[in-house]
C-alpha atoms as a PDB file:
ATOM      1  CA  UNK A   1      26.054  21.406  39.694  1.00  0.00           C
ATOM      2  CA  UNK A   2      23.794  19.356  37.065  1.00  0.00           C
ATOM      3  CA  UNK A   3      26.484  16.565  35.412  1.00  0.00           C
ATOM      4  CA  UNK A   4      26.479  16.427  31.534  1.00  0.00           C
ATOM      5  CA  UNK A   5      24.411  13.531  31.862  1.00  0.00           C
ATOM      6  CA  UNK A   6      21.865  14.704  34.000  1.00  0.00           C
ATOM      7  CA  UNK A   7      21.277  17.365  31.790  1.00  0.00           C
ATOM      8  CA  UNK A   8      21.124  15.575  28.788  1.00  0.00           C
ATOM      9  CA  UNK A   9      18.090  13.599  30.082  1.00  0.00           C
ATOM     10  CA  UNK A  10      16.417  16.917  31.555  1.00  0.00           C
ATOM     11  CA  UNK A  11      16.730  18.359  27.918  1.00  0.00           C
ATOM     12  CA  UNK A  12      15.424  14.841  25.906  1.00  0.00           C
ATOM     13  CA  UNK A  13      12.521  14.865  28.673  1.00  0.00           C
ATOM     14  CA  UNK A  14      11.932  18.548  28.014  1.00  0.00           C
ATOM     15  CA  UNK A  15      11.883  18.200  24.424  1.00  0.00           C
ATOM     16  CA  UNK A  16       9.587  15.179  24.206  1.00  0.00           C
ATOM     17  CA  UNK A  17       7.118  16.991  26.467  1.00  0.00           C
ATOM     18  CA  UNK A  18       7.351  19.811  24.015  1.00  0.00           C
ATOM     19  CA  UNK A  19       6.613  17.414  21.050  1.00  0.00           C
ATOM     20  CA  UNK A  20       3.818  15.530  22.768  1.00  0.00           C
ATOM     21  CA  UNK A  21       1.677  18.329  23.995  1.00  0.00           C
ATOM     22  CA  UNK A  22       1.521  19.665  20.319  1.00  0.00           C
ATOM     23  CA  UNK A  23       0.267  16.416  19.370  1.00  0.00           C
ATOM     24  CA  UNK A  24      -3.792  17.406  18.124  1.00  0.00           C
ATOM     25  CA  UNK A  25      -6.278  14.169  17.987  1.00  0.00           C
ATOM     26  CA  UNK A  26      -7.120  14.373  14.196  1.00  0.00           C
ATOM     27  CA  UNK A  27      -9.825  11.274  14.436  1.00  0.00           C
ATOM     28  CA  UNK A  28     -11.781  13.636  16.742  1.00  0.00           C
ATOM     29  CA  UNK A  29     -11.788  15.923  13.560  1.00  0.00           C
ATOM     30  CA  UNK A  30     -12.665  13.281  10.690  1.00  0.00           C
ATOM     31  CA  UNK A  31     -15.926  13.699   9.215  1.00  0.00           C
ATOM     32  CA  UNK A  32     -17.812   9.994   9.185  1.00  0.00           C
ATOM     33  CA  UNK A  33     -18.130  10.390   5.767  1.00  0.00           C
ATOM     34  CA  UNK A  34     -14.552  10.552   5.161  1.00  0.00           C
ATOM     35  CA  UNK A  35     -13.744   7.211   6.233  1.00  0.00           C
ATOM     36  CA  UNK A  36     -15.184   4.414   4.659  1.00  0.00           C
ATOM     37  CA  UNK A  37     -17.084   1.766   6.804  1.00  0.00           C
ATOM     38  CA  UNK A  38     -15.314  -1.674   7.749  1.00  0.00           C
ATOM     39  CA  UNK A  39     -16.714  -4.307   5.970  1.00  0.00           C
ATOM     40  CA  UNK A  40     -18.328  -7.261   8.388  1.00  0.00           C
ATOM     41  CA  UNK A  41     -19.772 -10.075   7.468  1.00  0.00           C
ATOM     42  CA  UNK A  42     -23.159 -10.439   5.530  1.00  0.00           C
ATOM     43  CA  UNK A  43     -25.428 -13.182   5.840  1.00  0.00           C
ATOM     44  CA  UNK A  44     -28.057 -13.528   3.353  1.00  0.00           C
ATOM     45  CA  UNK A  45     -31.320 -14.424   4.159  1.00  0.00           C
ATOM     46  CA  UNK A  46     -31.264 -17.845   2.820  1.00  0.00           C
ATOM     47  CA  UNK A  47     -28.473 -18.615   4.883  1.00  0.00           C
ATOM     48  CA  UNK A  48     -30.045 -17.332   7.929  1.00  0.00           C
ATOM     49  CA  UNK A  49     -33.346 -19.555   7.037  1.00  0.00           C
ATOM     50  CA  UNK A  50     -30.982 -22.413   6.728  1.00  0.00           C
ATOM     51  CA  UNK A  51     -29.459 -22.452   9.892  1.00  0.00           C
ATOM     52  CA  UNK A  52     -32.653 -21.932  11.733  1.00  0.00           C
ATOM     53  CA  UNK A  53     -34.404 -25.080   9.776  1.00  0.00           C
ATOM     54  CA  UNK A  54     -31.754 -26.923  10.675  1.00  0.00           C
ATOM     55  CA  UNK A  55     -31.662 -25.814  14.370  1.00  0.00           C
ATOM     56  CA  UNK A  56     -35.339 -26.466  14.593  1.00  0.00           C
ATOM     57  CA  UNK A  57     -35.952 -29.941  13.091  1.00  0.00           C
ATOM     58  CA  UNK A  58     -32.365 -31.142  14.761  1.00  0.00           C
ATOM     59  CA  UNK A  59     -33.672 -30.258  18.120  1.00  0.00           C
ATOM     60  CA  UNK A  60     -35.185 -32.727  20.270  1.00  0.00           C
ATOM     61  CA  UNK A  61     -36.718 -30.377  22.775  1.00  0.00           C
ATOM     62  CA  UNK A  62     -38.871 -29.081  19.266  1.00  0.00           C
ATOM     63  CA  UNK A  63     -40.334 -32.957  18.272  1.00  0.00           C
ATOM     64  CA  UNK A  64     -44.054 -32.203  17.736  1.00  0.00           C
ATOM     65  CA  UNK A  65     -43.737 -28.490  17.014  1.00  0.00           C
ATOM     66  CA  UNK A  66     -44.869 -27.213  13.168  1.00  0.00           C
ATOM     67  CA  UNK A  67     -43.221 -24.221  12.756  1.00  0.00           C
ATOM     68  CA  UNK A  68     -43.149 -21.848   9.482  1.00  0.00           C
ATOM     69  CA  UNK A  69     -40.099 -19.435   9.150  1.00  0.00           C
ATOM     70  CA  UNK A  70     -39.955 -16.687   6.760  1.00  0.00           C
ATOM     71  CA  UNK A  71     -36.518 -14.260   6.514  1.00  0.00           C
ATOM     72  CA  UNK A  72     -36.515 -11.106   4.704  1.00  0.00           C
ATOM     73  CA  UNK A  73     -33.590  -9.176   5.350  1.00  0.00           C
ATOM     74  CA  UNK A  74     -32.470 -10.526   8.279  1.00  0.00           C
ATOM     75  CA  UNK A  75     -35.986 -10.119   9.954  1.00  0.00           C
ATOM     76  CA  UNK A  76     -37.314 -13.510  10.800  1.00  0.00           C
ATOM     77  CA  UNK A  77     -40.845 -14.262  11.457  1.00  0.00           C
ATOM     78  CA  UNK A  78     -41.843 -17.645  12.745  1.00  0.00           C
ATOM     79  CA  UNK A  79     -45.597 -18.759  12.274  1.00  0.00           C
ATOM     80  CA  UNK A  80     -47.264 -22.123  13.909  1.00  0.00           C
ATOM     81  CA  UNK A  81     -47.859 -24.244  16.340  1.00  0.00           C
ATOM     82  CA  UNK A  82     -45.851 -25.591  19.260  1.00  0.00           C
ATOM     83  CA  UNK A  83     -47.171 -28.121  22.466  1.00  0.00           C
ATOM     84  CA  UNK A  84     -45.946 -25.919  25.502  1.00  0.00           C
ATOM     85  CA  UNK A  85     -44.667 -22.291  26.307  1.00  0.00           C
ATOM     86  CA  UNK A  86     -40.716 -24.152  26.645  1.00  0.00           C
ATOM     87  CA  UNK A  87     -40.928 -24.942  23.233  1.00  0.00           C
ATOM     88  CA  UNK A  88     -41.349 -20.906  22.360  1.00  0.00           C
ATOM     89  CA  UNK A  89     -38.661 -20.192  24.879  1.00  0.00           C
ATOM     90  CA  UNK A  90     -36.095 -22.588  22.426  1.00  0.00           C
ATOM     91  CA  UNK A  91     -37.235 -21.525  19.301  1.00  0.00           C
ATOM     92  CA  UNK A  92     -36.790 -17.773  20.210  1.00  0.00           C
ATOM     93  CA  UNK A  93     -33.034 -18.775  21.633  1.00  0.00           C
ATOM     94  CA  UNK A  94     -32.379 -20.839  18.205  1.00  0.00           C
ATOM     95  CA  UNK A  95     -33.686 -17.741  16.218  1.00  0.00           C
ATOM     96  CA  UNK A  96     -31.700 -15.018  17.842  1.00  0.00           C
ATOM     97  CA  UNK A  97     -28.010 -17.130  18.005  1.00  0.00           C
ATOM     98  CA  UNK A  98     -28.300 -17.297  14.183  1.00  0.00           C
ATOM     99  CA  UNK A  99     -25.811 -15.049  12.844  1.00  0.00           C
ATOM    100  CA  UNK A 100     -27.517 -12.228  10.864  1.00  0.00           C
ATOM    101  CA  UNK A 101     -30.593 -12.321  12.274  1.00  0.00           C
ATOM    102  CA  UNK A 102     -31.847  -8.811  13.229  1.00  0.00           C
ATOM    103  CA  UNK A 103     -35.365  -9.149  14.462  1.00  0.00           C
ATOM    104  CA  UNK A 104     -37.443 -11.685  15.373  1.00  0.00           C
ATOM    105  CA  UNK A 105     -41.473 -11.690  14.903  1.00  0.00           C
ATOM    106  CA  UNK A 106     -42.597 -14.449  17.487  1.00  0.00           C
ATOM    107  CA  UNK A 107     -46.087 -15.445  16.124  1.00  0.00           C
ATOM    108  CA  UNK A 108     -46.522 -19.112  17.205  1.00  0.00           C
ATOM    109  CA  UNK A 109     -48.990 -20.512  19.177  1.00  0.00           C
ATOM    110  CA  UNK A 110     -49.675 -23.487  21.429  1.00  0.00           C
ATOM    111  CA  UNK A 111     -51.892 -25.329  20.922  1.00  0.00           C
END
């Protein structure tokens, strides 16, 4: 024979297996447009022009390069001239670590 105790826990294990397995996933159910989107950080495009300038012209690997950047919307497009393919390869890594950015348009040349 089953002690009092013993059968106390078979019943509160029974039970909770009961409860559980009537448990639905309701987030599986929620329309997206039911729950509002979490609000992340924004970087305006000034901001994101900033931080490239400054990563540019505070780069020593960039001395020589002339270099126009223009940001609209997070889509940056940089214009000009650089003295070797290494200095492309940096300006593209500066470009794309900037926070915000969302494309880049890689127009520059050497020359």
């Amino acid at each position: 024979m089953l002690s009092r105790y013993t059968l106390f826990i078979l019943s509160i294990l029974f039970t909770s297996i009961l409860l559980l397995s009537g448990c639905e996933n309701y987030a599986e159910r929620t329309h997206e447009s039911w729950i509002e989107a979490p609000s992340g950080a924004t970087f305006d495009d000034s901001t994101i022009y900033a931080r490239i300038s400054y990563g540019i012209n505070t780069d020593p690997d960039l001395q020589g390069s002339d270099v126009d950047i223009k940001v609209d919307e997070g889509k940056v497009s940089l214009t000009g001239t650089v003295t070797n393919q290494n200095q492309i390869t940096k300006l593209n890594m500066l470009t794309w670590v900037v926070d915000g950015v969302k494309e880049v348009d890689m127009q520059v040349q050497i020359r």
